[in-house]
N, C-alpha and C. Protein backbone atom coordinates (compact mmCIF):
# COMPACT_ATOMS: atom_id res chain seq x y z
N UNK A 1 -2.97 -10.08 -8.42
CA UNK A 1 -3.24 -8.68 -8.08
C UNK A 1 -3.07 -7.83 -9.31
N UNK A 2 -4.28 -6.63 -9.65
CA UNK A 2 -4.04 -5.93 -10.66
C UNK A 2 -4.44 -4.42 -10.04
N UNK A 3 -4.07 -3.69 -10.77
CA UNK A 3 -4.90 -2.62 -9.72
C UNK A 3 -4.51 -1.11 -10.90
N UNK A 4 -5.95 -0.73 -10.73
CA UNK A 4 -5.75 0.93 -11.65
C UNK A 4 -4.78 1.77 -10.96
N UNK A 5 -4.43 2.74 -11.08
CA UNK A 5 -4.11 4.07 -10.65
C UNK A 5 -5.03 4.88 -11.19
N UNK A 6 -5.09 5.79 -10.56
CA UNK A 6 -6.27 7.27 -10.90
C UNK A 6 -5.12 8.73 -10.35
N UNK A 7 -5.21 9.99 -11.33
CA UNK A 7 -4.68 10.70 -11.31
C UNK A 7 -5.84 11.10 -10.63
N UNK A 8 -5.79 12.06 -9.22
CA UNK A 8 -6.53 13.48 -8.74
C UNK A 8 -6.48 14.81 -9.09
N UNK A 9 -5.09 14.98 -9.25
CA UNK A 9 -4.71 16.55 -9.31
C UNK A 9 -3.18 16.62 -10.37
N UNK A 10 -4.17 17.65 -10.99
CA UNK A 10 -2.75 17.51 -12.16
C UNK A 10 -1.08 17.57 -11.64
N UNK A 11 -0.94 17.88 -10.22
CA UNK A 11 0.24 18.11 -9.78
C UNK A 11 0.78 17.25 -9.61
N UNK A 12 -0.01 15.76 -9.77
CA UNK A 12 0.23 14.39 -9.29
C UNK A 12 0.50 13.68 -10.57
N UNK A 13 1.37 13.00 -11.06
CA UNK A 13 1.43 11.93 -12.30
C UNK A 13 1.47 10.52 -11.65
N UNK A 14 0.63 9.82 -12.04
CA UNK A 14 0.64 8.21 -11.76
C UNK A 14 0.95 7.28 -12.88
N UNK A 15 1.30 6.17 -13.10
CA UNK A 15 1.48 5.18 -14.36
C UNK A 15 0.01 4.70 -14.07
N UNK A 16 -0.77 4.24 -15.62
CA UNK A 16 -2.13 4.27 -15.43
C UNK A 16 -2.62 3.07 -14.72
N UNK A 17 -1.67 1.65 -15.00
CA UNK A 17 -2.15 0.41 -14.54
C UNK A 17 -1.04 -0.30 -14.39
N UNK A 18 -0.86 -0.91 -13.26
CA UNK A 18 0.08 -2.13 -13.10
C UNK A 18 -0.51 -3.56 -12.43
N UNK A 19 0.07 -4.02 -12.33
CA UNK A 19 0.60 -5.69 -12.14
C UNK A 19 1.18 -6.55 -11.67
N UNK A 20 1.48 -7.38 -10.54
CA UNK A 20 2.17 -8.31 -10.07
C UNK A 20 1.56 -9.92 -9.45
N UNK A 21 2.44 -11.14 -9.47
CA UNK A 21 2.10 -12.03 -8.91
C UNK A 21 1.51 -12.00 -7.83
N UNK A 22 0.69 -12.50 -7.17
CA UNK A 22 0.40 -12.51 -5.58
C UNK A 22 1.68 -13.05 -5.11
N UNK A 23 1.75 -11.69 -3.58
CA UNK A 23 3.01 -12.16 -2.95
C UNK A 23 4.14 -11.44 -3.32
N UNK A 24 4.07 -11.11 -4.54
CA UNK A 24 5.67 -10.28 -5.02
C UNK A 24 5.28 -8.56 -4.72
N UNK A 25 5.90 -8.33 -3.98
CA UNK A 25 5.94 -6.56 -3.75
C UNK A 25 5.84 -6.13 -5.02
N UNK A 26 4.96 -4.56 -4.68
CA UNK A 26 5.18 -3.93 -5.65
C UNK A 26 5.28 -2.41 -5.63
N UNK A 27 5.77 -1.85 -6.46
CA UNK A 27 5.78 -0.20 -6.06
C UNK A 27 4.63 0.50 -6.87
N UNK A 28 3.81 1.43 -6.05
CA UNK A 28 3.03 2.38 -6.55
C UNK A 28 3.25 3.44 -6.81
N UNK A 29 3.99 3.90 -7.86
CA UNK A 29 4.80 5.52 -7.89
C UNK A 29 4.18 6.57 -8.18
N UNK A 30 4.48 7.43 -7.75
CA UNK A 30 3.54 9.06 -7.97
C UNK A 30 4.97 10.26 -7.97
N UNK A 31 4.52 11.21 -8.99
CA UNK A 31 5.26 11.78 -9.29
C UNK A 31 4.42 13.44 -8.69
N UNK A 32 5.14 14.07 -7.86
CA UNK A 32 4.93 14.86 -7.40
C UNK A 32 6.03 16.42 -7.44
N UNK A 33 6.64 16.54 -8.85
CA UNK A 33 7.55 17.57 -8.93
C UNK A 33 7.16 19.18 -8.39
N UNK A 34 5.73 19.85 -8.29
CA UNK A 34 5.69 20.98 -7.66
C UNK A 34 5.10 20.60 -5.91
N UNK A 35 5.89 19.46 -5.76
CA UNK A 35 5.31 19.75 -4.19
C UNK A 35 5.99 20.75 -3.38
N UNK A 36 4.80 21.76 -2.46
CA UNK A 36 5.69 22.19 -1.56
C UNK A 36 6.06 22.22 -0.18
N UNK A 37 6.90 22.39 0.55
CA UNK A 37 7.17 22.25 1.68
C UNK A 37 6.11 21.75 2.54
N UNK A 38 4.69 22.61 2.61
CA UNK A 38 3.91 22.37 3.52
C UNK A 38 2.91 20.90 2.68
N UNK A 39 2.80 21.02 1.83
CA UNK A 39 1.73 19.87 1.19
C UNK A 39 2.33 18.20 1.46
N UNK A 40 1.23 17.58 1.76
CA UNK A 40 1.31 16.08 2.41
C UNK A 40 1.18 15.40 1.30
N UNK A 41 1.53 14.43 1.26
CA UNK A 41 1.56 13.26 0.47
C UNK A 41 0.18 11.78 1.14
N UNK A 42 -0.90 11.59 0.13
CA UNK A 42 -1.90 11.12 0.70
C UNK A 42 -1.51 10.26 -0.50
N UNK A 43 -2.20 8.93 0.01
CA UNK A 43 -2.59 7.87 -0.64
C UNK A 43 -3.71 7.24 -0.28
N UNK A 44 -4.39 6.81 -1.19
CA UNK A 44 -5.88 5.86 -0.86
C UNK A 44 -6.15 5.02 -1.67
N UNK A 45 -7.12 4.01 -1.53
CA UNK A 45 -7.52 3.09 -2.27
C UNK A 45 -9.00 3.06 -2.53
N UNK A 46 -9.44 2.78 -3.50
CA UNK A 46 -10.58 1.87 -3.99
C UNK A 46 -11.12 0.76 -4.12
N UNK A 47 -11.64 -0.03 -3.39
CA UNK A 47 -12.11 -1.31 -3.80
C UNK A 47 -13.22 -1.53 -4.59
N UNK A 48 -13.44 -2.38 -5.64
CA UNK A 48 -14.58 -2.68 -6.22
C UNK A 48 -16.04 -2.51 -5.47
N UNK A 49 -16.49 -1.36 -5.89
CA UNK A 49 -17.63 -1.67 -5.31
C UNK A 49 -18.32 -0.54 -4.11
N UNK A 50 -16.86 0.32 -3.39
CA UNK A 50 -16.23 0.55 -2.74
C UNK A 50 -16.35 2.22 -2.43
N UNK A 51 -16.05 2.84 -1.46
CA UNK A 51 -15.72 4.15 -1.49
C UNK A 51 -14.46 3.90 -1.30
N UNK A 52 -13.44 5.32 -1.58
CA UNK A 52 -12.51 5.78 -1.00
C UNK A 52 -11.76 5.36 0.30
N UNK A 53 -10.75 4.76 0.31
CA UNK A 53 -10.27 4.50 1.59
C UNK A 53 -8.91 4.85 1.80
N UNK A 54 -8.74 5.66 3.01
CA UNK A 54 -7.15 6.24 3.42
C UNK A 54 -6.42 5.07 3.48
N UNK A 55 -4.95 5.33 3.26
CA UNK A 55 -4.10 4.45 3.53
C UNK A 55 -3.11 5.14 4.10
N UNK A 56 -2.48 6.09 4.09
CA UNK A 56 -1.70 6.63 4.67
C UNK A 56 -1.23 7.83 4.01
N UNK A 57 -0.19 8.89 5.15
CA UNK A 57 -0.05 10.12 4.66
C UNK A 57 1.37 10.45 5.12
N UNK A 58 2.06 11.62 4.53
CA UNK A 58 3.75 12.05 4.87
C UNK A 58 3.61 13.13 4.13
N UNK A 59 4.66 13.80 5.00
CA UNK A 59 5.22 15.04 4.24
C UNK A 59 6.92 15.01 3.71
N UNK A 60 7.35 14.57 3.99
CA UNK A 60 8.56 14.15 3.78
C UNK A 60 9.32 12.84 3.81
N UNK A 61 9.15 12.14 5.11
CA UNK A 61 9.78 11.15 5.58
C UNK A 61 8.97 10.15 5.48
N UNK A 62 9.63 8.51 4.41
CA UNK A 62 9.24 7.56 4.64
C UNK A 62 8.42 6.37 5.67
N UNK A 63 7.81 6.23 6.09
CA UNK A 63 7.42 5.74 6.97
C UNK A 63 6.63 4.07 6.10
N UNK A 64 6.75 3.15 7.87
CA UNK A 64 5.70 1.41 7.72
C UNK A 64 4.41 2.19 7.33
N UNK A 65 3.92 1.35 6.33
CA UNK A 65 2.29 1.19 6.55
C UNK A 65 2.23 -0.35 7.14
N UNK A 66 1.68 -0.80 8.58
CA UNK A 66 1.40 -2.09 8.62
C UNK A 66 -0.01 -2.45 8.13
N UNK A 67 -0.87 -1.69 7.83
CA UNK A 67 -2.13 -2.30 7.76
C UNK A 67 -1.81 -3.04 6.19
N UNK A 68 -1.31 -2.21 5.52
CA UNK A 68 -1.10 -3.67 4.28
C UNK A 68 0.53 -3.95 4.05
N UNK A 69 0.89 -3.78 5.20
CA UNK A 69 2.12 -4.71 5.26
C UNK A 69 2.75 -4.01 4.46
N UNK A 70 3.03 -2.31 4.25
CA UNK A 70 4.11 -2.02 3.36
C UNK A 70 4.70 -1.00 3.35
N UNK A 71 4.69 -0.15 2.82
CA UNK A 71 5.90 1.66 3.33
C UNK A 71 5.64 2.48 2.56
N UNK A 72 5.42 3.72 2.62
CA UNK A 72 5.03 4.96 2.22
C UNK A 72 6.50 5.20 1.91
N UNK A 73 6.76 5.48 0.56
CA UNK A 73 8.53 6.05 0.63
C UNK A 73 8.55 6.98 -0.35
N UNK A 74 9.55 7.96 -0.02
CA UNK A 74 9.29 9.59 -0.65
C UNK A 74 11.01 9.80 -1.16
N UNK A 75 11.26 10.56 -1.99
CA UNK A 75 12.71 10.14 -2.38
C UNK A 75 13.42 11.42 -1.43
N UNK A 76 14.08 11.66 -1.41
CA UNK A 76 15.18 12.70 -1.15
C UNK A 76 14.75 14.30 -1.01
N UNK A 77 14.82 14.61 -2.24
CA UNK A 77 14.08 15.92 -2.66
C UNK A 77 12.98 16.38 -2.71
N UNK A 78 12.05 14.79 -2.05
CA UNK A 78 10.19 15.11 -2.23
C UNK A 78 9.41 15.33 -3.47
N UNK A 79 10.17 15.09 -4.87
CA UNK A 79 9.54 15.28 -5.79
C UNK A 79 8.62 13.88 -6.12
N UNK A 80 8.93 12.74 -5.81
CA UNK A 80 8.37 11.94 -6.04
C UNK A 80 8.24 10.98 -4.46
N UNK A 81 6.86 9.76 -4.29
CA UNK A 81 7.40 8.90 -3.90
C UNK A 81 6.51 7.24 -4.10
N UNK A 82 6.44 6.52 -3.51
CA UNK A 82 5.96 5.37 -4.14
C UNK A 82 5.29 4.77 -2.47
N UNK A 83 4.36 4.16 -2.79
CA UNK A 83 3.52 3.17 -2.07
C UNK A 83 3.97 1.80 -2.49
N UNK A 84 4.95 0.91 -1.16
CA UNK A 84 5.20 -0.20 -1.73
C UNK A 84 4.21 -1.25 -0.36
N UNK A 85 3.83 -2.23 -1.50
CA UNK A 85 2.57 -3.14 -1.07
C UNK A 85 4.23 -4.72 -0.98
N UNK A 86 4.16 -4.99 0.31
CA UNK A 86 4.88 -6.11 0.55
C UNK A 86 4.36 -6.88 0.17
N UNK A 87 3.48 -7.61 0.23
CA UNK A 87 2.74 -9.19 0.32
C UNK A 87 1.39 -8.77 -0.39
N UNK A 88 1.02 -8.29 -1.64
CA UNK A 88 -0.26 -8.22 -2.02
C UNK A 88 -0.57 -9.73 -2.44
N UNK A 89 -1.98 -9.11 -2.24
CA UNK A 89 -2.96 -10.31 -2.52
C UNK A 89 -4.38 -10.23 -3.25
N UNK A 90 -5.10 -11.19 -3.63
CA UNK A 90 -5.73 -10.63 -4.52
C UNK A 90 -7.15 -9.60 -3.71
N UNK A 91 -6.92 -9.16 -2.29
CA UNK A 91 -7.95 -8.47 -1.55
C UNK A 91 -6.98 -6.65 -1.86
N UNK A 92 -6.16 -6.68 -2.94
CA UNK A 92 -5.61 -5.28 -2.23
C UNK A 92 -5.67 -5.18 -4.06
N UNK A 93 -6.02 -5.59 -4.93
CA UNK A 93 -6.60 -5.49 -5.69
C UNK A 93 -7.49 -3.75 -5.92
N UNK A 94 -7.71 -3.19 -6.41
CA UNK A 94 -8.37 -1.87 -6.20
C UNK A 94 -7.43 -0.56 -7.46
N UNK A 95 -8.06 0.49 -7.15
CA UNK A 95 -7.90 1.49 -7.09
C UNK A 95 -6.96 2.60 -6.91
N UNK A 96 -5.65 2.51 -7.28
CA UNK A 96 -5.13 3.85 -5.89
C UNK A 96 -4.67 4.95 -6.66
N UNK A 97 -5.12 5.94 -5.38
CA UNK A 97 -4.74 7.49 -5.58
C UNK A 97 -3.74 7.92 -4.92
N UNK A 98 -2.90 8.93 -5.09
CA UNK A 98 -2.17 9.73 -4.93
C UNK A 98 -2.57 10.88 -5.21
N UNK A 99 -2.54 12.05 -3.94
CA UNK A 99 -2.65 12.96 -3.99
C UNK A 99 -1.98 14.33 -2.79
N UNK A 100 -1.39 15.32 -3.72
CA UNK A 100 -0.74 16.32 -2.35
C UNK A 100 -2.19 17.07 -1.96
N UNK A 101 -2.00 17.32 -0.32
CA UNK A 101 -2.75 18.57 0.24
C UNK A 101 -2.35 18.75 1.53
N UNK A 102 -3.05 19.18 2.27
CA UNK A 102 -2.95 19.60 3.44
C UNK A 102 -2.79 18.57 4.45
C-alpha cells in the first residue's frame, strides 16, 4: 500500500506521501489548527483512475469507519485528526483528502 495525500484548503496541512506493509495500520494525519466549532472534518479518497470518493465525516468526536475497517480520530482540542486504515491492502491504495466544511 502507498498512497498520496492532497492538500484542499489551505486550512488543512497533510504529509505529502506515505507508506506501509499490507496489513499494518496506518495513520492518515491532517492538521486542522483554525477549525471552528461548526466546520466538519471530511475525508475522501481517490482511486486510480477514479473520481472522488467519501469516506467519512465528524465534527468533533472520533468515530468506526467499517467500510475500510478503520476510525476517523480527532484529538482533544479538534486541531488535528487522523484517518486510521486497520488492515490496508493494496485496493485502498489511492489518494486521500482531508478537508473542513460544512
Amino acid at each position: 500500500f502507498s498512497g498520496a495525500v492532497a492538500v484542499t484548503r489551505a486550512q488543512v496541512q497533510q504529509d505529502p506521501f506515505l507508506e506501509t506493509t499490507e496489513g499494518i495500520g496506518v495513520n492518515i494525519s491532517c492538521s486542522h489548527p483554525k477549525k471552528q466549532i461548526e466546520d466538519f472534518i471530511h475525508f475522501y479518497r481517490q482511486l486510480l483512475g477514479r473520481g472522488p470518493e467519501f469516506i467519512a465525516l465528524t465534527a468533533r468526536v472520533s468515530r468506526d469507519v467499517p467500510d475500510i475497517a478503520g476510525q476517523l480520530r480527532v484529538s482533544e482540542d479538534g486541531q488535528s485528526s487522523a484517518l486510521w486504515l486497520g488492515r490496508p491492502g493494496r485496493g485502498d491504495a489511492a489518494v486521500y483528502y482531508c478537508a473542513l466544511g460544512p
